[in-house]
Protein backbone atom coordinates (compact mmCIF):
# COMPACT_ATOMS: atom_id res chain seq x y z
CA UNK A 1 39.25 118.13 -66.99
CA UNK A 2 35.95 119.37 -68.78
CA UNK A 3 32.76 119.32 -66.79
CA UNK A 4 30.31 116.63 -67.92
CA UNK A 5 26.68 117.23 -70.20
CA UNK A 6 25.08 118.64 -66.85
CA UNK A 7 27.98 121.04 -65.71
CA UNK A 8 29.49 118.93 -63.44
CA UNK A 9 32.96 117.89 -62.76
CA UNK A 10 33.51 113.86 -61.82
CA UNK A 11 34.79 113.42 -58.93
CA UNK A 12 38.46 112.07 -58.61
CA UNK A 13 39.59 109.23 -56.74
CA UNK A 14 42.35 109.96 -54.28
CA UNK A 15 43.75 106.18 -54.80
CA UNK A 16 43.79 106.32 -58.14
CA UNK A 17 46.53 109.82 -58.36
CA UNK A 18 49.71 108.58 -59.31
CA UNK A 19 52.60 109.28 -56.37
CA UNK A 20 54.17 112.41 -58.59
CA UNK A 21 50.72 114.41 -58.36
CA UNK A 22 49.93 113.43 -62.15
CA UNK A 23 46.98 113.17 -63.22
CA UNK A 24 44.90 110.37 -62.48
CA UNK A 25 43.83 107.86 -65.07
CA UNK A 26 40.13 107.74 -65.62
CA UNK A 27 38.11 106.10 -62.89
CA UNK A 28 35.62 103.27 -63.75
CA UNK A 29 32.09 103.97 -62.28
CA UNK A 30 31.01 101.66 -59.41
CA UNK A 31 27.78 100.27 -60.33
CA UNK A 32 24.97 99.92 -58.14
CA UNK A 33 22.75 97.76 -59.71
CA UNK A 34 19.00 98.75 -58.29
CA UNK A 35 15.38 97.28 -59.23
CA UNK A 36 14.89 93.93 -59.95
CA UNK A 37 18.19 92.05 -59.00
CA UNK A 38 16.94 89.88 -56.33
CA UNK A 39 13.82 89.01 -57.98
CA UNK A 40 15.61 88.01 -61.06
CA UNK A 41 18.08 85.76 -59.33
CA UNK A 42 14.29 84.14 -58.04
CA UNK A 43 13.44 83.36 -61.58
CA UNK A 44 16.93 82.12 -62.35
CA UNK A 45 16.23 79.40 -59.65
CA UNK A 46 12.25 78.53 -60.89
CA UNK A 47 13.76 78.73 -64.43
CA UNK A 48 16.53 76.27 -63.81
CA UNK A 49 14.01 73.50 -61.92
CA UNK A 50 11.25 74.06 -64.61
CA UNK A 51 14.17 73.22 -67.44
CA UNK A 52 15.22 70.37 -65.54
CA UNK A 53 11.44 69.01 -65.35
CA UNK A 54 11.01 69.90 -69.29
CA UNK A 55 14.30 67.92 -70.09
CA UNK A 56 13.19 64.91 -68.56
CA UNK A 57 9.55 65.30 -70.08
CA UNK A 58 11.04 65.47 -73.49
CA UNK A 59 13.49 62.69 -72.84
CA UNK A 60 10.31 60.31 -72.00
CA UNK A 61 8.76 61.58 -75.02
CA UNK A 62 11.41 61.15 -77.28
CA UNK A 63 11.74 57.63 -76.44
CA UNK A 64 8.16 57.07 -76.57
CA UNK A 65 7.87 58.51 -79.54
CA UNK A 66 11.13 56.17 -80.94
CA UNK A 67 9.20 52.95 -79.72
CA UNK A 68 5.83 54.51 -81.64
CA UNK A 69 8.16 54.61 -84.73
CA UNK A 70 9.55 51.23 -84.43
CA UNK A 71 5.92 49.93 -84.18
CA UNK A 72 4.81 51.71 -87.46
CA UNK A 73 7.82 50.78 -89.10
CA UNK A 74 6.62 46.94 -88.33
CA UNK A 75 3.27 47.68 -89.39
CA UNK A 76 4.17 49.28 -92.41
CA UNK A 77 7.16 46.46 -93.34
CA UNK A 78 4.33 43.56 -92.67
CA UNK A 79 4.48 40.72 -94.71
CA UNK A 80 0.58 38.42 -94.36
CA UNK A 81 2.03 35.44 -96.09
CA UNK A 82 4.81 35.67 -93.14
CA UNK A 83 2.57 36.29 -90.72
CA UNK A 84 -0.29 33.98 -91.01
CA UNK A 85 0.71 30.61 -89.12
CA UNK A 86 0.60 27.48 -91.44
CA UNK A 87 -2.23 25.86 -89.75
CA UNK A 88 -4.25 28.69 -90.19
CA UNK A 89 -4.49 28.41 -94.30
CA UNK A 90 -3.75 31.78 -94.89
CA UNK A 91 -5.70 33.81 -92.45
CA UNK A 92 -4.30 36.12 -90.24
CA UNK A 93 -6.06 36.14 -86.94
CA UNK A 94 -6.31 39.69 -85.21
CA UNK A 95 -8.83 38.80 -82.34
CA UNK A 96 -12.33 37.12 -81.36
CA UNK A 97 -15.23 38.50 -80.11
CA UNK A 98 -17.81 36.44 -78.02
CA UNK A 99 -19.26 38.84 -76.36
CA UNK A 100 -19.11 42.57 -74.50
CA UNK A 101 -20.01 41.47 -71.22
CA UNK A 102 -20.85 38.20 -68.36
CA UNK A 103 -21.20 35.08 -69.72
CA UNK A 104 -25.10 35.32 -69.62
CA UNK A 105 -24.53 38.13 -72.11
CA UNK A 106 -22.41 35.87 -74.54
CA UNK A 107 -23.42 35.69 -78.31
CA UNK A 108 -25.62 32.63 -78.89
CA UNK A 109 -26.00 32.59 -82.61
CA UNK A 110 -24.19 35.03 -84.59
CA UNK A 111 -25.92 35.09 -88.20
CA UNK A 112 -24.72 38.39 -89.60
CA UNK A 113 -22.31 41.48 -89.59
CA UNK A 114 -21.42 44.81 -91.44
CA UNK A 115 -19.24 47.51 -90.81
CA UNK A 116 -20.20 51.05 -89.56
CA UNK A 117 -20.19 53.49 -92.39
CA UNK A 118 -16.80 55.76 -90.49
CA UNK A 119 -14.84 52.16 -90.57
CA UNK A 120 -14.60 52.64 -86.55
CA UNK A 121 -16.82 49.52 -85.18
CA UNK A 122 -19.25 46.86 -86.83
CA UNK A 123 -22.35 45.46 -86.34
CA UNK A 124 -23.50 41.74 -85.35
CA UNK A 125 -26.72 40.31 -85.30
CA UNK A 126 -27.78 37.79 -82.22
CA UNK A 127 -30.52 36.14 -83.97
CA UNK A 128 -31.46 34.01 -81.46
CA UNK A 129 -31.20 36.73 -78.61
CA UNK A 130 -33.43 39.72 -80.85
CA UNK A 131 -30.66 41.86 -80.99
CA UNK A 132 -27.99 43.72 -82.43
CA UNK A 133 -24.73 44.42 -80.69
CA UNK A 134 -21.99 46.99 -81.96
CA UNK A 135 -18.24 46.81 -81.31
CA UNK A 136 -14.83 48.46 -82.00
CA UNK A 137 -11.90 46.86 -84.02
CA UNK A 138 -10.59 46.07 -80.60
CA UNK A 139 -12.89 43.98 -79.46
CA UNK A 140 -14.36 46.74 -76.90
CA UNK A 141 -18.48 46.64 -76.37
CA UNK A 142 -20.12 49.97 -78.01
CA UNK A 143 -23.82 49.40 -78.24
CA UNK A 144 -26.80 47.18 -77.50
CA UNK A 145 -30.28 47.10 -79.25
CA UNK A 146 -32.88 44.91 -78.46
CA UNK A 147 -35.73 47.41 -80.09
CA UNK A 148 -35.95 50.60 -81.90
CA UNK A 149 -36.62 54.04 -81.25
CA UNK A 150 -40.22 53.33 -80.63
CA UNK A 151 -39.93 50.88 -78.50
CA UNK A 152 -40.59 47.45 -81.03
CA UNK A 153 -38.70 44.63 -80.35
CA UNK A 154 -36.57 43.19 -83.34
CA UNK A 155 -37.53 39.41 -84.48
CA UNK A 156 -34.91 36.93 -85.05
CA UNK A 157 -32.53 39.49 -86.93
CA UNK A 158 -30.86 37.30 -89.70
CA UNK A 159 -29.20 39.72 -91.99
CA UNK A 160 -27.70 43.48 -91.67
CA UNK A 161 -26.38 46.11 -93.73
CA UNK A 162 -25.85 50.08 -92.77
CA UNK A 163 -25.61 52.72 -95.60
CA UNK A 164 -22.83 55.19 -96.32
CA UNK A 165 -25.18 57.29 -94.70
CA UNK A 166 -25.74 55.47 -91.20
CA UNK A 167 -29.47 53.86 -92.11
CA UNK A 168 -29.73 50.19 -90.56
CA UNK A 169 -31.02 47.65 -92.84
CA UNK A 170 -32.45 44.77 -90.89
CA UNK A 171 -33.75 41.73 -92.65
CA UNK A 172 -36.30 39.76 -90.23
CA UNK A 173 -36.72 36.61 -92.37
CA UNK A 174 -39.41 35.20 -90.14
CA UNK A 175 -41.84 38.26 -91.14
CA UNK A 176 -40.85 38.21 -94.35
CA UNK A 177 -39.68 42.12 -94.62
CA UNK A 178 -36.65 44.42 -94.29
CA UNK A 179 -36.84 47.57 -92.01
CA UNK A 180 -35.36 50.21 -92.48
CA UNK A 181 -33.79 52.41 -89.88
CA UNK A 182 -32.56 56.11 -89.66
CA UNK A 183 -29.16 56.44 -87.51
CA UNK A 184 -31.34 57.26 -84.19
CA UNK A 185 -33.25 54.27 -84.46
CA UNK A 186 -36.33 55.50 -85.82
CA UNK A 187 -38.27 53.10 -88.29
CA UNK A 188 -38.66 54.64 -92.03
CA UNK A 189 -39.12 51.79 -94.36
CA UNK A 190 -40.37 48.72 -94.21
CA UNK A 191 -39.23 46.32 -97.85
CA UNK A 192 -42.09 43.61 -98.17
CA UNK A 193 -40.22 40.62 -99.53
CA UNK A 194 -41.26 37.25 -99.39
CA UNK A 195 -38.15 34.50 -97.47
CA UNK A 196 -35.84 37.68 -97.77
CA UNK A 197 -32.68 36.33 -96.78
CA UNK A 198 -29.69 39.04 -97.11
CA UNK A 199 -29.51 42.28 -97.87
CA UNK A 200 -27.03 45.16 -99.41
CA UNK A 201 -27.04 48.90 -99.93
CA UNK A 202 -25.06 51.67 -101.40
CA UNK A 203 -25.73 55.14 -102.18
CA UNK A 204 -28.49 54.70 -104.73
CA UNK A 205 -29.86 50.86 -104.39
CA UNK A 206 -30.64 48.97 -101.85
CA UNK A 207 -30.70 44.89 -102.94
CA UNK A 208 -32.36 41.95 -100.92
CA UNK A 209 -31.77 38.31 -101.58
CA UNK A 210 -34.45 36.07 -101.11
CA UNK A 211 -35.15 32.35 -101.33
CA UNK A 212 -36.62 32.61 -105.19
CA UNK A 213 -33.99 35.86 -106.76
CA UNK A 214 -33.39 39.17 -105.73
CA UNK A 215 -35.25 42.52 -105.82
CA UNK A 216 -34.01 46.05 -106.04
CA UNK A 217 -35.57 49.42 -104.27
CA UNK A 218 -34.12 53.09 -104.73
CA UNK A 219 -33.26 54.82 -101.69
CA UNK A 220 -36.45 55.99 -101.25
CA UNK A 221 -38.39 52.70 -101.45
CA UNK A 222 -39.29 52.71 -104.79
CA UNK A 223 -39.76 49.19 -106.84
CA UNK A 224 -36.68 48.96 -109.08
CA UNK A 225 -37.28 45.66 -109.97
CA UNK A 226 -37.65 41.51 -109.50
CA UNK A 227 -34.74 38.87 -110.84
CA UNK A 228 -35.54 35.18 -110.73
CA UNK A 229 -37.92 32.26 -109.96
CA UNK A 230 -36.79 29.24 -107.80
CA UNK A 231 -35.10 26.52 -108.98
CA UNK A 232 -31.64 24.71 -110.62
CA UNK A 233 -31.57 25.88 -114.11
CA UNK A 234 -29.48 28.66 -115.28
CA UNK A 235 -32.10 31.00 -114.82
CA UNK A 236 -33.49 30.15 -111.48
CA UNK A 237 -32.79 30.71 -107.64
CA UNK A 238 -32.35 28.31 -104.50
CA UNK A 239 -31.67 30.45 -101.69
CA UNK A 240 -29.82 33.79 -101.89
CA UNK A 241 -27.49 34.28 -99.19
CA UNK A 242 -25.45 36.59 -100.40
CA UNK A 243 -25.21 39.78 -102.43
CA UNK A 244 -23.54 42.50 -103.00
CA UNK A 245 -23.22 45.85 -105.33
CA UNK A 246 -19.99 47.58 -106.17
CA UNK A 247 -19.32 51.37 -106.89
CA UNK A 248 -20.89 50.83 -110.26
CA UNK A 249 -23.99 49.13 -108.64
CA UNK A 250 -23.28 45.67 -110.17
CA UNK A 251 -24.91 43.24 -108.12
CA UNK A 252 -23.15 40.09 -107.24
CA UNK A 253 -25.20 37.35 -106.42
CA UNK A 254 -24.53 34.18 -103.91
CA UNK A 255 -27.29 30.98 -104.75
CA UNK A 256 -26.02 28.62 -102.31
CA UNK A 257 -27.66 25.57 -102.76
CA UNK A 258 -27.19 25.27 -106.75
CA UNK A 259 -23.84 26.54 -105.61
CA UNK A 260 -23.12 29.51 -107.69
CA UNK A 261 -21.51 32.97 -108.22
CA UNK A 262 -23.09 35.40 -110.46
CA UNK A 263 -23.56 39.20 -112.14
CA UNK A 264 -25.90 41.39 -112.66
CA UNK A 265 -25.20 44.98 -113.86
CA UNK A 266 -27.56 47.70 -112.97
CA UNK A 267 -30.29 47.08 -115.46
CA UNK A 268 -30.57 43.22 -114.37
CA UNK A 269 -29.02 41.77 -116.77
CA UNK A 270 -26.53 38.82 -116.13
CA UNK A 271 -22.94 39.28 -117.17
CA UNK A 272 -21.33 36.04 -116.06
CA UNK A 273 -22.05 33.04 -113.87
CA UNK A 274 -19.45 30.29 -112.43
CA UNK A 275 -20.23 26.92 -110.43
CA UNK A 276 -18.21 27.23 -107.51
CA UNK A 277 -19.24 23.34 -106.55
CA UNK A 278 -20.92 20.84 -106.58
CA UNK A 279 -24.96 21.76 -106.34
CA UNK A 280 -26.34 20.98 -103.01
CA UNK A 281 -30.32 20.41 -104.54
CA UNK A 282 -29.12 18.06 -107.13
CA UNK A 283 -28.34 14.79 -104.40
CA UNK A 284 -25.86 13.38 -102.91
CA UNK A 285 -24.66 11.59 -106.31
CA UNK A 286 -23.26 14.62 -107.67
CA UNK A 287 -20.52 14.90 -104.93
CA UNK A 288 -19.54 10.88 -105.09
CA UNK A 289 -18.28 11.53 -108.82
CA UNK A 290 -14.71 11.46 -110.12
CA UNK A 291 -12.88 13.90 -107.92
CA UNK A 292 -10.59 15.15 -110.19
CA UNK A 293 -13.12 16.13 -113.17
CA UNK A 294 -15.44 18.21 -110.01
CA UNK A 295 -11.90 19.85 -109.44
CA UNK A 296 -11.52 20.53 -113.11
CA UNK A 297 -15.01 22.09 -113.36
CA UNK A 298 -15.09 23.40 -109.87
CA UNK A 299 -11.45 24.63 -108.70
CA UNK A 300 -12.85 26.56 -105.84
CA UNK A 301 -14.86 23.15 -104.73
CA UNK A 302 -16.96 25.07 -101.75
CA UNK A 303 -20.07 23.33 -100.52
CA UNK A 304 -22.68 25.85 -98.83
CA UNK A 305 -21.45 29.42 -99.91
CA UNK A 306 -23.22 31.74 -97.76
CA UNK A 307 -22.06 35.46 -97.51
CA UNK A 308 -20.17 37.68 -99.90
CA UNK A 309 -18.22 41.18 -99.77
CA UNK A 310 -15.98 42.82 -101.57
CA UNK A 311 -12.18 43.22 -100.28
CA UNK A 312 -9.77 46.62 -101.04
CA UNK A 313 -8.35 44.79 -104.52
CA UNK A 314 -12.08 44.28 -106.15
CA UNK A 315 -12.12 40.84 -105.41
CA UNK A 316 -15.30 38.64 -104.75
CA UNK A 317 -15.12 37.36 -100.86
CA UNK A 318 -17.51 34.25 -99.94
CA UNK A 319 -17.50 32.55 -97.04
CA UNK A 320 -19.01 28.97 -97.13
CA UNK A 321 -20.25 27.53 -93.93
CA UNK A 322 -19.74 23.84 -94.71
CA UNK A 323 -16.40 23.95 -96.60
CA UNK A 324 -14.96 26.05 -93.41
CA UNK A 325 -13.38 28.59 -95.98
CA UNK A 326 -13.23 31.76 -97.80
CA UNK A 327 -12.90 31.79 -101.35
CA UNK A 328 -11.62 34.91 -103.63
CA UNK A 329 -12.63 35.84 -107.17
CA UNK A 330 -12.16 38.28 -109.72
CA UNK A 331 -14.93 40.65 -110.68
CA UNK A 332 -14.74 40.40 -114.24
CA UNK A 333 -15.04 36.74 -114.80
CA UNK A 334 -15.60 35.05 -111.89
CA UNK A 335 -12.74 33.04 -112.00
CA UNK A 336 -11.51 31.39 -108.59
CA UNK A 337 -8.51 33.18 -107.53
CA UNK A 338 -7.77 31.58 -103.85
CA UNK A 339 -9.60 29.83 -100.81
CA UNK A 340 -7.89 30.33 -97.18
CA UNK A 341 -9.13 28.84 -94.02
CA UNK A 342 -9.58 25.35 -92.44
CA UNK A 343 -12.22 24.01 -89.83
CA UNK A 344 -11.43 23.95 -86.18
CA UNK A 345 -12.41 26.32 -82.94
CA UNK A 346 -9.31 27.59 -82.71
CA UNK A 347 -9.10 31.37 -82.86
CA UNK A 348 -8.29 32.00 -86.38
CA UNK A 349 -10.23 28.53 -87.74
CA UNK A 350 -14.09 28.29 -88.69
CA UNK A 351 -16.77 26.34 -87.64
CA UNK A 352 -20.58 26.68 -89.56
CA UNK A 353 -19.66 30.76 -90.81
CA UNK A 354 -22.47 32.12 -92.01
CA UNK A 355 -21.93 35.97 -93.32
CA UNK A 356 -18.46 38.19 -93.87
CA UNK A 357 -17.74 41.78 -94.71
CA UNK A 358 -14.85 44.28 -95.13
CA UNK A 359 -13.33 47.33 -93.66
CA UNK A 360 -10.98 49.34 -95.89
CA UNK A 361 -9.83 52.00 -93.60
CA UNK A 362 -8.09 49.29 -91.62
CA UNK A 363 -8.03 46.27 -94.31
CA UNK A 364 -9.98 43.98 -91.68
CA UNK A 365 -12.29 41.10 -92.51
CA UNK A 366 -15.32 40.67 -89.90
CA UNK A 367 -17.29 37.25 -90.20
CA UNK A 368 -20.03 35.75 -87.92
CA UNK A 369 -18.16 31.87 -86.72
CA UNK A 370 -21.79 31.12 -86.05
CA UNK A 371 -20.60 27.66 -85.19
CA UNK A 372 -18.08 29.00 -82.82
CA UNK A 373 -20.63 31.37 -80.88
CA UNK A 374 -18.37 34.39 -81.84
CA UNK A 375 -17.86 37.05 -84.59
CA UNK A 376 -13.47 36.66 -85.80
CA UNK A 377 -11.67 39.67 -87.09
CA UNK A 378 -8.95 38.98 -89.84
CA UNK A 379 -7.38 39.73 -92.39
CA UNK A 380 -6.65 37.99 -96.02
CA UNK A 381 -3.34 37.72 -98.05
CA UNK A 382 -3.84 40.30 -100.94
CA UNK A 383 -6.89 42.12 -99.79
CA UNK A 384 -5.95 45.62 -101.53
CA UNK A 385 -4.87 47.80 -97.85
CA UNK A 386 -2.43 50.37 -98.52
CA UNK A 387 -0.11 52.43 -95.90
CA UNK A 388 -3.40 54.35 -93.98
CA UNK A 389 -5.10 51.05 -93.47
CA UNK A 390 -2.26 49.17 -92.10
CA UNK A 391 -1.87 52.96 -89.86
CA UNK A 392 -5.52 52.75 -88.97
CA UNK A 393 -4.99 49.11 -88.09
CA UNK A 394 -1.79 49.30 -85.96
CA UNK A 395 -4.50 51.97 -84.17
CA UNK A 396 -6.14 49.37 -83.07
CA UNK A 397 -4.04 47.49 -81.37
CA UNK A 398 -0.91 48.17 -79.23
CA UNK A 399 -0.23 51.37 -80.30
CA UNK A 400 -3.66 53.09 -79.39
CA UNK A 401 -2.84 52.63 -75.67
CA UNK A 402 0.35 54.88 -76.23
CA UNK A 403 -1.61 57.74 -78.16
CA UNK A 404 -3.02 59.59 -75.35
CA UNK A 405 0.56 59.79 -73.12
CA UNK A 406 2.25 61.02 -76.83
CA UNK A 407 -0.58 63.94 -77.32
CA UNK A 408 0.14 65.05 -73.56
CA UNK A 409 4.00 65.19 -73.62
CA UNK A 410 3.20 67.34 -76.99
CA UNK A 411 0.59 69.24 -75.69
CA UNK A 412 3.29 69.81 -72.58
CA UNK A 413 6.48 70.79 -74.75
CA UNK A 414 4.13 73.10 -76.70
CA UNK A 415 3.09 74.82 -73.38
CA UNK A 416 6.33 75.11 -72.19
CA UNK A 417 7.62 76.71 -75.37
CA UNK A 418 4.49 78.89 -75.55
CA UNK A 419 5.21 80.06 -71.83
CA UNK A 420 8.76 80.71 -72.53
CA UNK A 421 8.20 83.18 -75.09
CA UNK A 422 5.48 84.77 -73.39
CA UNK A 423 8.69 85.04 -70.43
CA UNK A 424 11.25 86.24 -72.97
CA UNK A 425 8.65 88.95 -74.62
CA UNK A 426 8.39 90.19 -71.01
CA UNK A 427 11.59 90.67 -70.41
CA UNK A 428 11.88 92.47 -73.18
CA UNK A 429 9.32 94.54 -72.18
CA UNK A 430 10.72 95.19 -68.74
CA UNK A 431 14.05 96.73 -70.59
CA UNK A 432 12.66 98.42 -72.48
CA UNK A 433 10.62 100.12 -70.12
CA UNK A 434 13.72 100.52 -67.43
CA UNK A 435 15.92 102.19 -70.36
CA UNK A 436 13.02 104.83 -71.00
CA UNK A 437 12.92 105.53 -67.29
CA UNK A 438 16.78 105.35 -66.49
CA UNK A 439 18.32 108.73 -66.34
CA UNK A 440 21.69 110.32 -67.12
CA UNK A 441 24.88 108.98 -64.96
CA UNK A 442 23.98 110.47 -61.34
CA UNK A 443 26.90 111.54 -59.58
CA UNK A 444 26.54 111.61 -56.03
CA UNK A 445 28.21 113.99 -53.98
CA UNK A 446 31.76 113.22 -52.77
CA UNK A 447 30.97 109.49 -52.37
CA UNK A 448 32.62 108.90 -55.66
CA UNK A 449 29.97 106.53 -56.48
CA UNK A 450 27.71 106.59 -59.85
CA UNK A 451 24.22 105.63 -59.44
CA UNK A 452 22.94 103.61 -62.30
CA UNK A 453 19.10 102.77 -62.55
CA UNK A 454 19.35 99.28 -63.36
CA UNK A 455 21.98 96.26 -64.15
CA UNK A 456 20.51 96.41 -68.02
CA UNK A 457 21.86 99.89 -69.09
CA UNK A 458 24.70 99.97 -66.82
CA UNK A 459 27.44 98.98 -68.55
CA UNK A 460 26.20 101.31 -71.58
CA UNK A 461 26.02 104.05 -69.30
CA UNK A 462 29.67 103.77 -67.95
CA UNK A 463 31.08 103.11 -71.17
CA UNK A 464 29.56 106.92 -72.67
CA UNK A 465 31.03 108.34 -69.39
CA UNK A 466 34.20 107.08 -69.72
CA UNK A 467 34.14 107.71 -73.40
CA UNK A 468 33.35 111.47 -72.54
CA UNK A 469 36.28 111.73 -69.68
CA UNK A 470 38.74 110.20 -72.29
CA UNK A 471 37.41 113.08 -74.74
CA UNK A 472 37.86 115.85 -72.36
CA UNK A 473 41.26 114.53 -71.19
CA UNK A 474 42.15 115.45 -74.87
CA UNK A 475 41.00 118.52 -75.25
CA UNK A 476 43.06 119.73 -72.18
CA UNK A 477 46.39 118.48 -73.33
CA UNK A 478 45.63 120.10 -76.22
């Protein structure tokens, strides 16, 4: 038998030589497996507890998650003309708000609202309390201002708007002005207006309503210019309550008492105007007529329309405080389109509403139920909301309390897998390391025994040594 690569000859194992003195077949190596085989078997055990934990972690998510799904598939598969209850008239009722605290702290008089510029919360003003008060889509308390940044007290608030920007448009009717407030507060502007009564503003106008027309500023409190003079001809005011610009900057104007809708491009000019009822200034008379000819010339029939938005589909929104409805229209005639609601102090019902406005990230309606005490959240068959609204809006209820768990069991399986393959790379490492420092087969002495350097390489190593003793073998026959 050949010596091996050092110049050694393997030993030969006395139980392995066949009983007629032949030569004995080749011997296996006895491994001794050195290093890290007790720590290893450690890891095995931490390894096998911290799957075990991990299963059961993603088993909990999984069905979290499956229930999350289910929920958005209902959202998404919502039908409003199947979910808004008969006595209701077409309103969905999402929830009420009376107030975000004791019952000392309760809304008194409601007169306004607008949403916040990110579609996250909206605005109501307490008239009667000097305040303004700011809440979330569920109903949660946010803010509380009883005076700006300089310390000066607000004065029977009875309109609000905010910019895209964040500036706070507050109309104090009593003082006959509109201030105007950066988002910290901070007084900028004040809009001298005689009986101002609402107020709306987009990126490049800002409109106020008053009790004779409407006037128009830049966004920099320049004098666009004056529409109106009071009275009930075609070209006269009696109260603005309402008004509104679109993306083009089209001005939509509410007169409630001579009880009509109409539009105004940029320039001033009118475009159309519709009688939505009976006029209010023009006596009692007018409403004692035949009732079928007023529903012939007035098929939305309101009574007091007060205030006006515009919903995800381009349709005109009013809200009339003594029909106890809301009325839709189109934009490019004015023609009556539907009227939803009914009077009551139900949640869901109306009772004296005075002003109304519209989310599109969630497809929410927020009014001002003065009547009621309490500012209503809803939503209206048609409104325009696509798939992220109805999302955004799912947010917002149920499913919001289930976000935080989900984004922890992720945040968990993703540090789990990130710690695994920082384990596995290590490993690695470790190998590759013990197979630079393992040596050649060590035969030691007469024991018979071959020390390999750890349980990695071992198996390689024995199977070049035997590979070598079967080569050898066949060279001496030969």
């Amino acid at each position: 038998m050949s010596a091996d690569k050092a110049g050694r000859t393997p030993p030969v194992d006395d139980a392995a030589t066949g009983a007629d003195g032949s030569a004995p077949a080749p011997s296996q190596p006895k491994r001794i497996y050195a290093g890290r085989v007790v720590e290893r078997a450690a890891d095995s055990n931490v390894n096998r507890r911290a799957r075990i934990l991990v299963s059961v972690l993603i088993v909990i998510l999984a069905i979290v998650l499956l229930l999350a799904c289910a929920y958005l598939a209902k959202v998404f598969d919502r039908d409003d003309s199947l979910e808004a209850p008969t006595a209701l008239n077409g309103i969905t009722w999402i929830r009420s708000v009376y107030a975000f605290g004791s019952d000392p702290s309760q809304l008194i008089s409601p007169a306004s609202c607008a949403v916040a510029p990110d579609g996250n919360s909206f605005w109501v003003t307490d008239q009667s309390r000097f305040r303004l008060v700011r809440f979330s889509w569920n109903g949660a308390f946010r803010e509380l201002l009883t005076q700006d940044a300089s310390g000066t007290a607000f004065n029977f608030p009875s309109d609000i708007d905010v910019a895209p920007d964040g500036w706070i448009y507050v109309v104090e009717q009593t003082y006959h002005h509109v201030n105007v407030y950066d988002p910290q507060m901070n007084l900028r502007q004040i809009l001298e207006i005689p009986n101002p009564m609402s107020v709306d503003v987009n990126n490049e106008m800002v409109v106020v309503g008053a009790r004779s027309g409407f006037v128009a500023w830049d966004r920099q409190g320049e004098l666009i210019g004056y529409v109106g003079q009071r009275g009930n001809t075609d070209d006269s005011f009696d109260t603005i309550n309402g008004v509104v610009l679109d993306d083009d900057s089209n001005v939509y104007v509410v007169d409630t008492y001579n009880c009509r809708l109409s539009k105004y491009d940029r320039a001033g000019d009118r475009v159309w105007m519709v009688g939505l009822g009976p006029a209010g200034n023009q006596g009692i008379d007018t409403r004692e007529s035949d009732t079928e000819a007023l529903a012939k010339e007035f098929p939305a029939m309101l009574q007091q329309p007060m205030g006006v938005c515009i919903d995800g589909s381009g349709r005109i929104i009013i809200i009339d405080g003594l029909d106890f409805s809301i009325a839709a229209f189109s934009p490019d005639d004015g023609s009556f389109i539907a009227k939803y609601g009914t009077f009551g102090e139900e949640d869901g019902q109306l009772a004296y509403s005075s002003d109304i406005d519209y989310c599109p990230e969630n497809d929410y309606f927020v009014l001002t139920d003065t009547g009621n005490a309490r500012a209503q959240i809803i939503k209206l068959p048609d409104s325009g909301g696509g798939t992220i609204a109805n999302l955004r809006a799912g947010l917002d209820g149920p499913l919001s309390s289930c976000c935080i768990p989900i984004i922890l069991l992720i945040l968990l399986a993703l540090l789990y897998l990130l710690w695994r393959w920082l384990r596995k790379r290590r490993q690695r490492q470790l190998e590759q390391y013990d197979l630079e420092q393992a040596g050649a087969v060590d035969v030691q002495g007469d024991t018979g025994e071959y020390d390999v350097s750890t349980a990695s390489d071992s198996a390689d190593v024995a199977a070049d040594v035997a590979a070598d003793d079967g080569a050898d073998e066949s060279d001496a026959g030969t």
